[in-house]
PDB file of N, CA and C in Angstrom:
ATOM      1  N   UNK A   1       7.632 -12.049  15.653  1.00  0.00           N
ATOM      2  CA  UNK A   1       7.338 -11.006  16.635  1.00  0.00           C
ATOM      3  C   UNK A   1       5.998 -10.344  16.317  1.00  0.00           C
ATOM      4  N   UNK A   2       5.440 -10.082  17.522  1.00  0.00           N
ATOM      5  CA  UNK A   2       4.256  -9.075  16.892  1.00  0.00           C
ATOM      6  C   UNK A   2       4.338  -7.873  16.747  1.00  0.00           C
ATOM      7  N   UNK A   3       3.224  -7.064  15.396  1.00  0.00           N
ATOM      8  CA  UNK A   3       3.475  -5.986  15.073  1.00  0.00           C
ATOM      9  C   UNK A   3       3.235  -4.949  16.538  1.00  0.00           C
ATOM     10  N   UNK A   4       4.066  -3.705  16.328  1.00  0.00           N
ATOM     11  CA  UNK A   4       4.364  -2.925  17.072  1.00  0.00           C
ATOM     12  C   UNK A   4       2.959  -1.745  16.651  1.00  0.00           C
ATOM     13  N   UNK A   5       2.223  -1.310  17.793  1.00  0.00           N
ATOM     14  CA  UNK A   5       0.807  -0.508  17.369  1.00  0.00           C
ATOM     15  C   UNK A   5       1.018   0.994  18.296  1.00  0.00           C
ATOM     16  N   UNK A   6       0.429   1.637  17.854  1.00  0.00           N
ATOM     17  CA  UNK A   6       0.257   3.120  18.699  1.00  0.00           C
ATOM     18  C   UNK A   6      -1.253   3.217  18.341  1.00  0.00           C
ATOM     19  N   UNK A   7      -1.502   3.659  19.684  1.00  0.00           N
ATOM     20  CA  UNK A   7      -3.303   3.972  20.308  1.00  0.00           C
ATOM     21  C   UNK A   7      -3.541   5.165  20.813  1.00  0.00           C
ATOM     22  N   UNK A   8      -4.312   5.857  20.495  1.00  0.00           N
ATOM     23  CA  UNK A   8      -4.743   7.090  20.661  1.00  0.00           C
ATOM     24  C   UNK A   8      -6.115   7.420  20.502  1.00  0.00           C
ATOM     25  N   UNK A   9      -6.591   7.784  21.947  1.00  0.00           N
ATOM     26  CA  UNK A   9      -8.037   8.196  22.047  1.00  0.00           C
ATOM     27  C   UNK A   9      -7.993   9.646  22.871  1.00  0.00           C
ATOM     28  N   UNK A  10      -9.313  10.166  21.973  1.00  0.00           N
ATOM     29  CA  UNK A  10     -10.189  11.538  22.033  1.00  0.00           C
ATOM     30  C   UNK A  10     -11.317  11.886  23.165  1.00  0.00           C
ATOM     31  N   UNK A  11     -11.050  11.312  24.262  1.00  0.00           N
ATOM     32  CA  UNK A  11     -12.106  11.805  25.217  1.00  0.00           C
ATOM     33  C   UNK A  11     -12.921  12.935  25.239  1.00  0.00           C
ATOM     34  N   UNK A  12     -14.003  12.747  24.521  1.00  0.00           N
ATOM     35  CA  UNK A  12     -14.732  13.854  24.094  1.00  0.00           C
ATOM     36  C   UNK A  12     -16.130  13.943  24.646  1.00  0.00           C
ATOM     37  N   UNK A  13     -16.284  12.869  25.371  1.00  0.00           N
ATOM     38  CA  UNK A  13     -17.413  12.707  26.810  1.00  0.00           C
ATOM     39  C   UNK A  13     -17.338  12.439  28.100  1.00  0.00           C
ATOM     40  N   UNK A  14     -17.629  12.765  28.944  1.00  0.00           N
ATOM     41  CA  UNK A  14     -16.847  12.779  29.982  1.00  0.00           C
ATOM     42  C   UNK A  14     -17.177  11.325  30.522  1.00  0.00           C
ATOM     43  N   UNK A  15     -16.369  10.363  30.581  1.00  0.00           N
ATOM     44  CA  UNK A  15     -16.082   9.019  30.942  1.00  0.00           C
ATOM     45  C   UNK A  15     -15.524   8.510  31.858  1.00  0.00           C
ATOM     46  N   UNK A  16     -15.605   7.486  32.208  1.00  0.00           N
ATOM     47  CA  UNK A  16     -14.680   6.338  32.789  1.00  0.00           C
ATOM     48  C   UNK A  16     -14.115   5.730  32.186  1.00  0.00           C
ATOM     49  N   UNK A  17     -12.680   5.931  31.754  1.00  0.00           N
ATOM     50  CA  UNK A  17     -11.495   5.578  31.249  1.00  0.00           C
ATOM     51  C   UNK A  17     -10.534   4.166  31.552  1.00  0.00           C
ATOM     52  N   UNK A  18     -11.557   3.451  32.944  1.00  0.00           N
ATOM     53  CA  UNK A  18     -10.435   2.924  33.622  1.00  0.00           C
ATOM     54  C   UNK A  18     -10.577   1.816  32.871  1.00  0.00           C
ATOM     55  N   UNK A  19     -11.525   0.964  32.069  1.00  0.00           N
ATOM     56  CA  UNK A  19     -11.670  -0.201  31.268  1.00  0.00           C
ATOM     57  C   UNK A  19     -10.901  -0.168  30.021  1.00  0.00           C
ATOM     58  N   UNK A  20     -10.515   0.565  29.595  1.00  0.00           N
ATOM     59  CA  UNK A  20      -9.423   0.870  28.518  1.00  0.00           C
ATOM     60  C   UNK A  20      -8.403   0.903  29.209  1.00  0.00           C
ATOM     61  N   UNK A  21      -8.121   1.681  30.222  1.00  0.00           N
ATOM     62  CA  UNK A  21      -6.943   1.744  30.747  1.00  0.00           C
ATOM     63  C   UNK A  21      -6.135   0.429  31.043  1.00  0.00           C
ATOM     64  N   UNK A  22      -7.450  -0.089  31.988  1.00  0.00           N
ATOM     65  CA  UNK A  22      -6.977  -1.717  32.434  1.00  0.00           C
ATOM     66  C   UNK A  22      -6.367  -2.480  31.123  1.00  0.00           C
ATOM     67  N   UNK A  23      -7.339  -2.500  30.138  1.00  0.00           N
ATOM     68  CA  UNK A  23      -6.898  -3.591  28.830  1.00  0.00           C
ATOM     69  C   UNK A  23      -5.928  -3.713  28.232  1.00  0.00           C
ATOM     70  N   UNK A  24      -5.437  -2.117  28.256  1.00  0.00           N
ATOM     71  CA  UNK A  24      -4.563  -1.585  27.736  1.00  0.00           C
ATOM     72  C   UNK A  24      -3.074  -2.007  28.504  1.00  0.00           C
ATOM     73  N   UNK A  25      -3.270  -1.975  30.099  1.00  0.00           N
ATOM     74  CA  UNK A  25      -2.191  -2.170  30.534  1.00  0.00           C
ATOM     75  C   UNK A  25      -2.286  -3.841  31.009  1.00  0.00           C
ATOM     76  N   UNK A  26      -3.194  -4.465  30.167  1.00  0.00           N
ATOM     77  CA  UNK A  26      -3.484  -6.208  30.345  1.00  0.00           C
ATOM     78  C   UNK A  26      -2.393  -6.537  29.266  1.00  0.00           C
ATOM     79  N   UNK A  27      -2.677  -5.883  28.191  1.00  0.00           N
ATOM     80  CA  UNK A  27      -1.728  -6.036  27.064  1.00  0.00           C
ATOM     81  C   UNK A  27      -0.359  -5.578  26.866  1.00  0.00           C
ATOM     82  N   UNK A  28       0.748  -5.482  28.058  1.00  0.00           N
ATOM     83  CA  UNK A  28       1.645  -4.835  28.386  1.00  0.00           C
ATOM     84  C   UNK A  28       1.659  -3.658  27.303  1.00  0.00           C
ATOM     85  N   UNK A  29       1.146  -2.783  27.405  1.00  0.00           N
ATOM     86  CA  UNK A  29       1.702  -1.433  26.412  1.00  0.00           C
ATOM     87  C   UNK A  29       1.741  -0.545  27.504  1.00  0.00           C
ATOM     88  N   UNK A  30       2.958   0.390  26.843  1.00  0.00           N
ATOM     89  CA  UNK A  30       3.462   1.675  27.431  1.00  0.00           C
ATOM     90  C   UNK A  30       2.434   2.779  27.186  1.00  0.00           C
ATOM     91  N   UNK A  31       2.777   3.774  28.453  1.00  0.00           N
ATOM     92  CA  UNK A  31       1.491   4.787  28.268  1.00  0.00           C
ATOM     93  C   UNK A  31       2.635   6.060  27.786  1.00  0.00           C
ATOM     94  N   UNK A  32       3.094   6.643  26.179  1.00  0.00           N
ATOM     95  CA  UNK A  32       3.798   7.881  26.494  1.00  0.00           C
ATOM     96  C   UNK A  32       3.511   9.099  26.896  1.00  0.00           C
ATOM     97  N   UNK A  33       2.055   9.504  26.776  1.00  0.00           N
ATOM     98  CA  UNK A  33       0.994  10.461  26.863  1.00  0.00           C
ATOM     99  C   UNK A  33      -0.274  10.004  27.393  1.00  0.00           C
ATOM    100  N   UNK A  34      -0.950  11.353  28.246  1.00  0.00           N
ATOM    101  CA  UNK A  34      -2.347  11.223  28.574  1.00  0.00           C
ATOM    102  C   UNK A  34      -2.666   9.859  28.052  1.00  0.00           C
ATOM    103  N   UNK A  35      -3.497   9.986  26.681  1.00  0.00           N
ATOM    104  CA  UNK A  35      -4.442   9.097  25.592  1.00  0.00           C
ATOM    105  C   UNK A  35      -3.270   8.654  24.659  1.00  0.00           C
ATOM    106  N   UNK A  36      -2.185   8.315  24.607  1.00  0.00           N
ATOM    107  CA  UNK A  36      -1.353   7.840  23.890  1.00  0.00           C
ATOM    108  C   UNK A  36      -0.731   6.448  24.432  1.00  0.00           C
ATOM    109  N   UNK A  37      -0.720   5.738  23.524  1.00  0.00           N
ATOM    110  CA  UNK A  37      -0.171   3.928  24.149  1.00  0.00           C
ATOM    111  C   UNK A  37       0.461   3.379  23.008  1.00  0.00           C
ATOM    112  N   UNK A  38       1.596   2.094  23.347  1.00  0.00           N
ATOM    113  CA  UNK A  38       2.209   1.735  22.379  1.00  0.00           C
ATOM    114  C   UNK A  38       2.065   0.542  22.849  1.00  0.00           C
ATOM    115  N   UNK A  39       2.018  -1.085  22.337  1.00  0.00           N
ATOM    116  CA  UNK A  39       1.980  -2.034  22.250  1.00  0.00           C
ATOM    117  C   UNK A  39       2.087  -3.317  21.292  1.00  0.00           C
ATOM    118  N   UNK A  40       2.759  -4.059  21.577  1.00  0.00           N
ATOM    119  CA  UNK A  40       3.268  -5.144  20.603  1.00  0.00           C
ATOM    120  C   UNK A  40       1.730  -5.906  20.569  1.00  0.00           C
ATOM    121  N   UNK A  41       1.138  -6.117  19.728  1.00  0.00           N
ATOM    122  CA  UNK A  41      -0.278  -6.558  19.782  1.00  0.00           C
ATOM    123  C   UNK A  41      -0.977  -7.495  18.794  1.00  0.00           C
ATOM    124  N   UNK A  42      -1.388  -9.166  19.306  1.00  0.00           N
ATOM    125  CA  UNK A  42      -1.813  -9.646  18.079  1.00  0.00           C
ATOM    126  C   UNK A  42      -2.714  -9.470  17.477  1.00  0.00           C
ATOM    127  N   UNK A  43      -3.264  -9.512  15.761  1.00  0.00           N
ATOM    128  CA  UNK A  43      -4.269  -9.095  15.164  1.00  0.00           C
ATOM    129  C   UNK A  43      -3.819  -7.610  13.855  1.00  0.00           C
ATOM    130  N   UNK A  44      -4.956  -6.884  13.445  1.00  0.00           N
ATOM    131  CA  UNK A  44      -4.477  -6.156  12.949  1.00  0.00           C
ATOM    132  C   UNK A  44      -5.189  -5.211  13.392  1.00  0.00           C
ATOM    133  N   UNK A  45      -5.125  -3.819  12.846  1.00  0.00           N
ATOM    134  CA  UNK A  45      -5.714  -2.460  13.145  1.00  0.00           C
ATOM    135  C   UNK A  45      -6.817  -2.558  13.230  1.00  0.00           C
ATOM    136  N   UNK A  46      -7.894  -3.386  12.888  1.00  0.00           N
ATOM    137  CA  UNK A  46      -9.052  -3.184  12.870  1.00  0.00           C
ATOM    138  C   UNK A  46      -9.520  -3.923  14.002  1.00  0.00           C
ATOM    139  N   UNK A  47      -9.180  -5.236  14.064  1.00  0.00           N
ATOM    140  CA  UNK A  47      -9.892  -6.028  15.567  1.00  0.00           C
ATOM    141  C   UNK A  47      -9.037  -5.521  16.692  1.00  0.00           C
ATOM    142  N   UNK A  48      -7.978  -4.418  16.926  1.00  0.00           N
ATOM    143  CA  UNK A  48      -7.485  -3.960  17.826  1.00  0.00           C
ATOM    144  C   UNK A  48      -8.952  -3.005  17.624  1.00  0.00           C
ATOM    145  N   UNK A  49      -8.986  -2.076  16.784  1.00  0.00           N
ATOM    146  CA  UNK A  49     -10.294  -1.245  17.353  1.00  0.00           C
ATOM    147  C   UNK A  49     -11.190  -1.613  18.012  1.00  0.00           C
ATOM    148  N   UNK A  50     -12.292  -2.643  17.000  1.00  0.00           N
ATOM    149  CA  UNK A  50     -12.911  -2.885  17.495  1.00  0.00           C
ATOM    150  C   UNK A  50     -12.956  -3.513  19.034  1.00  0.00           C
ATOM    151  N   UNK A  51     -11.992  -4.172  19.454  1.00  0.00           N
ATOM    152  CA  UNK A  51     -11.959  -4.571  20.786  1.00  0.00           C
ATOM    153  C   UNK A  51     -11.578  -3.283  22.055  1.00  0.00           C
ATOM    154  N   UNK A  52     -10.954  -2.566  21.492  1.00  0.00           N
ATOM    155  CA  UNK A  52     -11.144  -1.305  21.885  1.00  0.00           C
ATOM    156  C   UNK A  52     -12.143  -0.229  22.045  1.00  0.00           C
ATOM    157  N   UNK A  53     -12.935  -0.332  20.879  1.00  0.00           N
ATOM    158  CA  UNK A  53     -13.963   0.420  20.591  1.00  0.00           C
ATOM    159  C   UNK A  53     -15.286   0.364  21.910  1.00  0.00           C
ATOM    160  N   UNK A  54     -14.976  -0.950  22.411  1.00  0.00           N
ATOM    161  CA  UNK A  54     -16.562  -1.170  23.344  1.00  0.00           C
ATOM    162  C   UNK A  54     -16.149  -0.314  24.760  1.00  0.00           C
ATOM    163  N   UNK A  55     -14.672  -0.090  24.728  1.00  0.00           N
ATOM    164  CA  UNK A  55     -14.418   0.246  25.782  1.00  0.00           C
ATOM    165  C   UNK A  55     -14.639   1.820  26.081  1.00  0.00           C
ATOM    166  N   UNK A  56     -14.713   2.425  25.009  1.00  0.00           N
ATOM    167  CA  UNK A  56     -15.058   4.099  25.292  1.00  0.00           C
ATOM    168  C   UNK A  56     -16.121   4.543  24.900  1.00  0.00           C
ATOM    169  N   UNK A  57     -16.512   5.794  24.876  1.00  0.00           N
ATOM    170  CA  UNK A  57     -18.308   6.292  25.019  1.00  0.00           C
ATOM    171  C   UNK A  57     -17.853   6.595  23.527  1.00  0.00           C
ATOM    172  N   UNK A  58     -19.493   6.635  22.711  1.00  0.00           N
ATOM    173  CA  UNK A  58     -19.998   6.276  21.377  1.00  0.00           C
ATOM    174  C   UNK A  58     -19.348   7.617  20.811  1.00  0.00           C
ATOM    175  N   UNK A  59     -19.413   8.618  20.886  1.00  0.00           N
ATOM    176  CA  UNK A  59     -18.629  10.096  20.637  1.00  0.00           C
ATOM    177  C   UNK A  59     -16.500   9.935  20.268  1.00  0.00           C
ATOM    178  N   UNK A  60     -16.403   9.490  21.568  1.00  0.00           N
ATOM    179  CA  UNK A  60     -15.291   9.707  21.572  1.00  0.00           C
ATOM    180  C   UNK A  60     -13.948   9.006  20.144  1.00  0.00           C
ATOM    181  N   UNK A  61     -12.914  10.098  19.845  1.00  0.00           N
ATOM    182  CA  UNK A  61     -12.538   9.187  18.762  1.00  0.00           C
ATOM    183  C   UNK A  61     -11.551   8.272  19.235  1.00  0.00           C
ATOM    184  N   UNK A  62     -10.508   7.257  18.534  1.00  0.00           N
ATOM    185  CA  UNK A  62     -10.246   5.905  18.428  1.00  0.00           C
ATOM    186  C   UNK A  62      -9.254   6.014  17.689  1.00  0.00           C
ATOM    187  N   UNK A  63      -7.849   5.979  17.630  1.00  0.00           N
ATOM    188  CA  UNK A  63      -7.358   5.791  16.425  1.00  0.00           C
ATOM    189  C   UNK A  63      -6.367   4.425  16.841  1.00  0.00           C
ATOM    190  N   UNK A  64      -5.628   4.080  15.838  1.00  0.00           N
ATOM    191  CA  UNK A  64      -4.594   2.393  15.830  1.00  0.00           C
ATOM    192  C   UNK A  64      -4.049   2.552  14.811  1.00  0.00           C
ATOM    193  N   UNK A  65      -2.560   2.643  15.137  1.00  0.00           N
ATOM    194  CA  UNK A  65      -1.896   2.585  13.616  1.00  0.00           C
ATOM    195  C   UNK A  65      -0.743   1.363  13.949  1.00  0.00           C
ATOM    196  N   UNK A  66      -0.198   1.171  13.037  1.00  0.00           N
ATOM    197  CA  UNK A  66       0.757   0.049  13.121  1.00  0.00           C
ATOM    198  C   UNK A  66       2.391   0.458  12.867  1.00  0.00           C
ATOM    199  N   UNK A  67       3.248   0.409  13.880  1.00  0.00           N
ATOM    200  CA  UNK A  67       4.969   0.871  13.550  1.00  0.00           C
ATOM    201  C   UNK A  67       5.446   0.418  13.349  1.00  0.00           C
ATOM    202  N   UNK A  68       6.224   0.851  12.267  1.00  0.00           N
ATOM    203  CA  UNK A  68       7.463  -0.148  11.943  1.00  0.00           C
ATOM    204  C   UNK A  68       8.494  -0.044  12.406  1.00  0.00           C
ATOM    205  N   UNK A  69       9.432  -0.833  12.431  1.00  0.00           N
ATOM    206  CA  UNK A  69      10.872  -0.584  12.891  1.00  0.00           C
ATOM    207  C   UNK A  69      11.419   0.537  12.064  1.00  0.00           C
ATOM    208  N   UNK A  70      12.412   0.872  12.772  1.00  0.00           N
ATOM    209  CA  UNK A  70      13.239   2.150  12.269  1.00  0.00           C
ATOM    210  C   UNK A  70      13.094   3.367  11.869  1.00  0.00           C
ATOM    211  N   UNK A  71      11.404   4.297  12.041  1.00  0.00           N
ATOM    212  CA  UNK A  71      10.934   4.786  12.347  1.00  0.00           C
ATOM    213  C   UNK A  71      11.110   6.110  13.194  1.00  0.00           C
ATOM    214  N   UNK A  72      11.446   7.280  12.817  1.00  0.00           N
ATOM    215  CA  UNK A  72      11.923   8.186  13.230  1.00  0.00           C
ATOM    216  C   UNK A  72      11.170   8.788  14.484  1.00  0.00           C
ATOM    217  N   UNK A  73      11.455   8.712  15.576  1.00  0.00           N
ATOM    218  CA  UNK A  73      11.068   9.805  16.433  1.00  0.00           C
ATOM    219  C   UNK A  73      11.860  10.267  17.656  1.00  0.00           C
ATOM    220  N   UNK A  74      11.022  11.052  18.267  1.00  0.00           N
ATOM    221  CA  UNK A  74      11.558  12.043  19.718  1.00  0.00           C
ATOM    222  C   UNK A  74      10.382  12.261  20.224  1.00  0.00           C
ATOM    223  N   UNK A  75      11.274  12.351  21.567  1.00  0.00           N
ATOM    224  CA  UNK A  75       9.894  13.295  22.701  1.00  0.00           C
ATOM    225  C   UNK A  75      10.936  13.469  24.284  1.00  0.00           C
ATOM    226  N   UNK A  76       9.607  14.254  24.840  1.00  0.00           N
ATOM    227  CA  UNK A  76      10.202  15.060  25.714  1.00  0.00           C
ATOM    228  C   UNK A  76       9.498  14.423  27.173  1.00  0.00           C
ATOM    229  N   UNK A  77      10.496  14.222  28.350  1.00  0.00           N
ATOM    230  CA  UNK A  77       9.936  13.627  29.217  1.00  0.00           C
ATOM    231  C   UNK A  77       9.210  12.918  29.492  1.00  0.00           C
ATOM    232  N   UNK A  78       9.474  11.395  28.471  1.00  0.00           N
ATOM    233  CA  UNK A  78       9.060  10.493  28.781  1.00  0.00           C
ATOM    234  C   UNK A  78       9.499   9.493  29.823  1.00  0.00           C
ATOM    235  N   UNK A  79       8.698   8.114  30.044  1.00  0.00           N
ATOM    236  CA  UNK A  79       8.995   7.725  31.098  1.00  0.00           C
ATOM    237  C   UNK A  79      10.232   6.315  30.649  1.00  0.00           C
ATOM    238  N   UNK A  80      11.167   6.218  31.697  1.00  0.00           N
ATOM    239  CA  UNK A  80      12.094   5.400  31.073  1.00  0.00           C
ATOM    240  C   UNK A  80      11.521   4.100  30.379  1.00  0.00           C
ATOM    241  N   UNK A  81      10.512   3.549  31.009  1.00  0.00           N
ATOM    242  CA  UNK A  81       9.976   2.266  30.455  1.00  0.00           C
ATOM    243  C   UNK A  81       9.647   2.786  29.199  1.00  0.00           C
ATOM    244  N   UNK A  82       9.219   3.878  28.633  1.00  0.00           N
ATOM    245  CA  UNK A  82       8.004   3.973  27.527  1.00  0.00           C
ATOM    246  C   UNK A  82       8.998   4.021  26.707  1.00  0.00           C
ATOM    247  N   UNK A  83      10.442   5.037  26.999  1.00  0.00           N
ATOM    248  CA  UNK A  83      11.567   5.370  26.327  1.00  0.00           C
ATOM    249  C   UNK A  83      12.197   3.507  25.611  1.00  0.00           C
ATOM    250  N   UNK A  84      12.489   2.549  26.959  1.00  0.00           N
ATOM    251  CA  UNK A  84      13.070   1.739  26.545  1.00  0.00           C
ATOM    252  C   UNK A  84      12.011   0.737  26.017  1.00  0.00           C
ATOM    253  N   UNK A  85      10.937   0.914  25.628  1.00  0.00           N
ATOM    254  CA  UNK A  85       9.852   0.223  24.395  1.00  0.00           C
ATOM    255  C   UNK A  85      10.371   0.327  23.394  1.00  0.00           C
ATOM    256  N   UNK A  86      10.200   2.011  23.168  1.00  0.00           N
ATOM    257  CA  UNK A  86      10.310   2.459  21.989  1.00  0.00           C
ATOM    258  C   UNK A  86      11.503   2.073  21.287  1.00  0.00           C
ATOM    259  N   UNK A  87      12.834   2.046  22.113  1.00  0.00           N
ATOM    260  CA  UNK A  87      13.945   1.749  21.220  1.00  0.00           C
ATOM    261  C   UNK A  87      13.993   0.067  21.239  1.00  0.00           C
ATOM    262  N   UNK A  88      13.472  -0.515  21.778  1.00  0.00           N
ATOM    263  CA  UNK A  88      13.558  -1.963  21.543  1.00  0.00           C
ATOM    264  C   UNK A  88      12.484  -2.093  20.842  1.00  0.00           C
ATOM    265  N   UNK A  89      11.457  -1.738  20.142  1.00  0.00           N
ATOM    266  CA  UNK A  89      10.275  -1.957  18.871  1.00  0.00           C
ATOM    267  C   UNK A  89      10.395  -1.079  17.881  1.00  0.00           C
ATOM    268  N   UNK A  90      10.754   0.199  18.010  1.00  0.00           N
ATOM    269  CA  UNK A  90      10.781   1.299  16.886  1.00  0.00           C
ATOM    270  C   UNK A  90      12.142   1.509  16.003  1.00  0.00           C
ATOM    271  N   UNK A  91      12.855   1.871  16.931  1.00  0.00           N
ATOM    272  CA  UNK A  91      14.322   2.328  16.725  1.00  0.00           C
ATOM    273  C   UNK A  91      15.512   3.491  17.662  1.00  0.00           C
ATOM    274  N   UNK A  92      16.346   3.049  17.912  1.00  0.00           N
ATOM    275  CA  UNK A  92      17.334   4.349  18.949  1.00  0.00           C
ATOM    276  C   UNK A  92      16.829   5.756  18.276  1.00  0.00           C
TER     277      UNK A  92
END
């Protein structure tokens, strides 16, 4: 299986978002927040950036971390798809 990633960007210039957006939703990942995304994704943290990286203005920040299963969390009014990601990659 591929590793499970969370993406999070800092719009800190005022941009066009929609080329990330698109890639992002090329690569089936869930959107749980604004700048927040989750996706099963091949590669590791770093060539996810960088392939990410071309897509937002030179300022703005970038982050990619990698989840593991079983992994504690919550949140509040999310969307059922993002909900049923999370418990089929993270944990109930």
């Amino acid at each position: 299986a591929m590793p499970a990633y969370m993406i999070s960007y800092d719009p800190r210039t005022a941009k066009n978002y929609d080329a990330l957006t698109k890639q992002l939703s090329e690569w089936n990942c869930v959107r749980p927040l604004e700048s927040l995304w989750f996706g099963n994704l091949n590669g590791d943290a770093l060539t996810i950036r960088e392939m990410l990286r071309a897509l937002i203005g030179g300022n703005d920040g970038l982050f990619v971390c990698e989840i593991k299963p079983s992994s504690d969390w919550a949140g509040v009014k999310l969307h059922e798809a993002v909900t049923a990601w999370v418990r089929a990659n993270i944990g109930k």
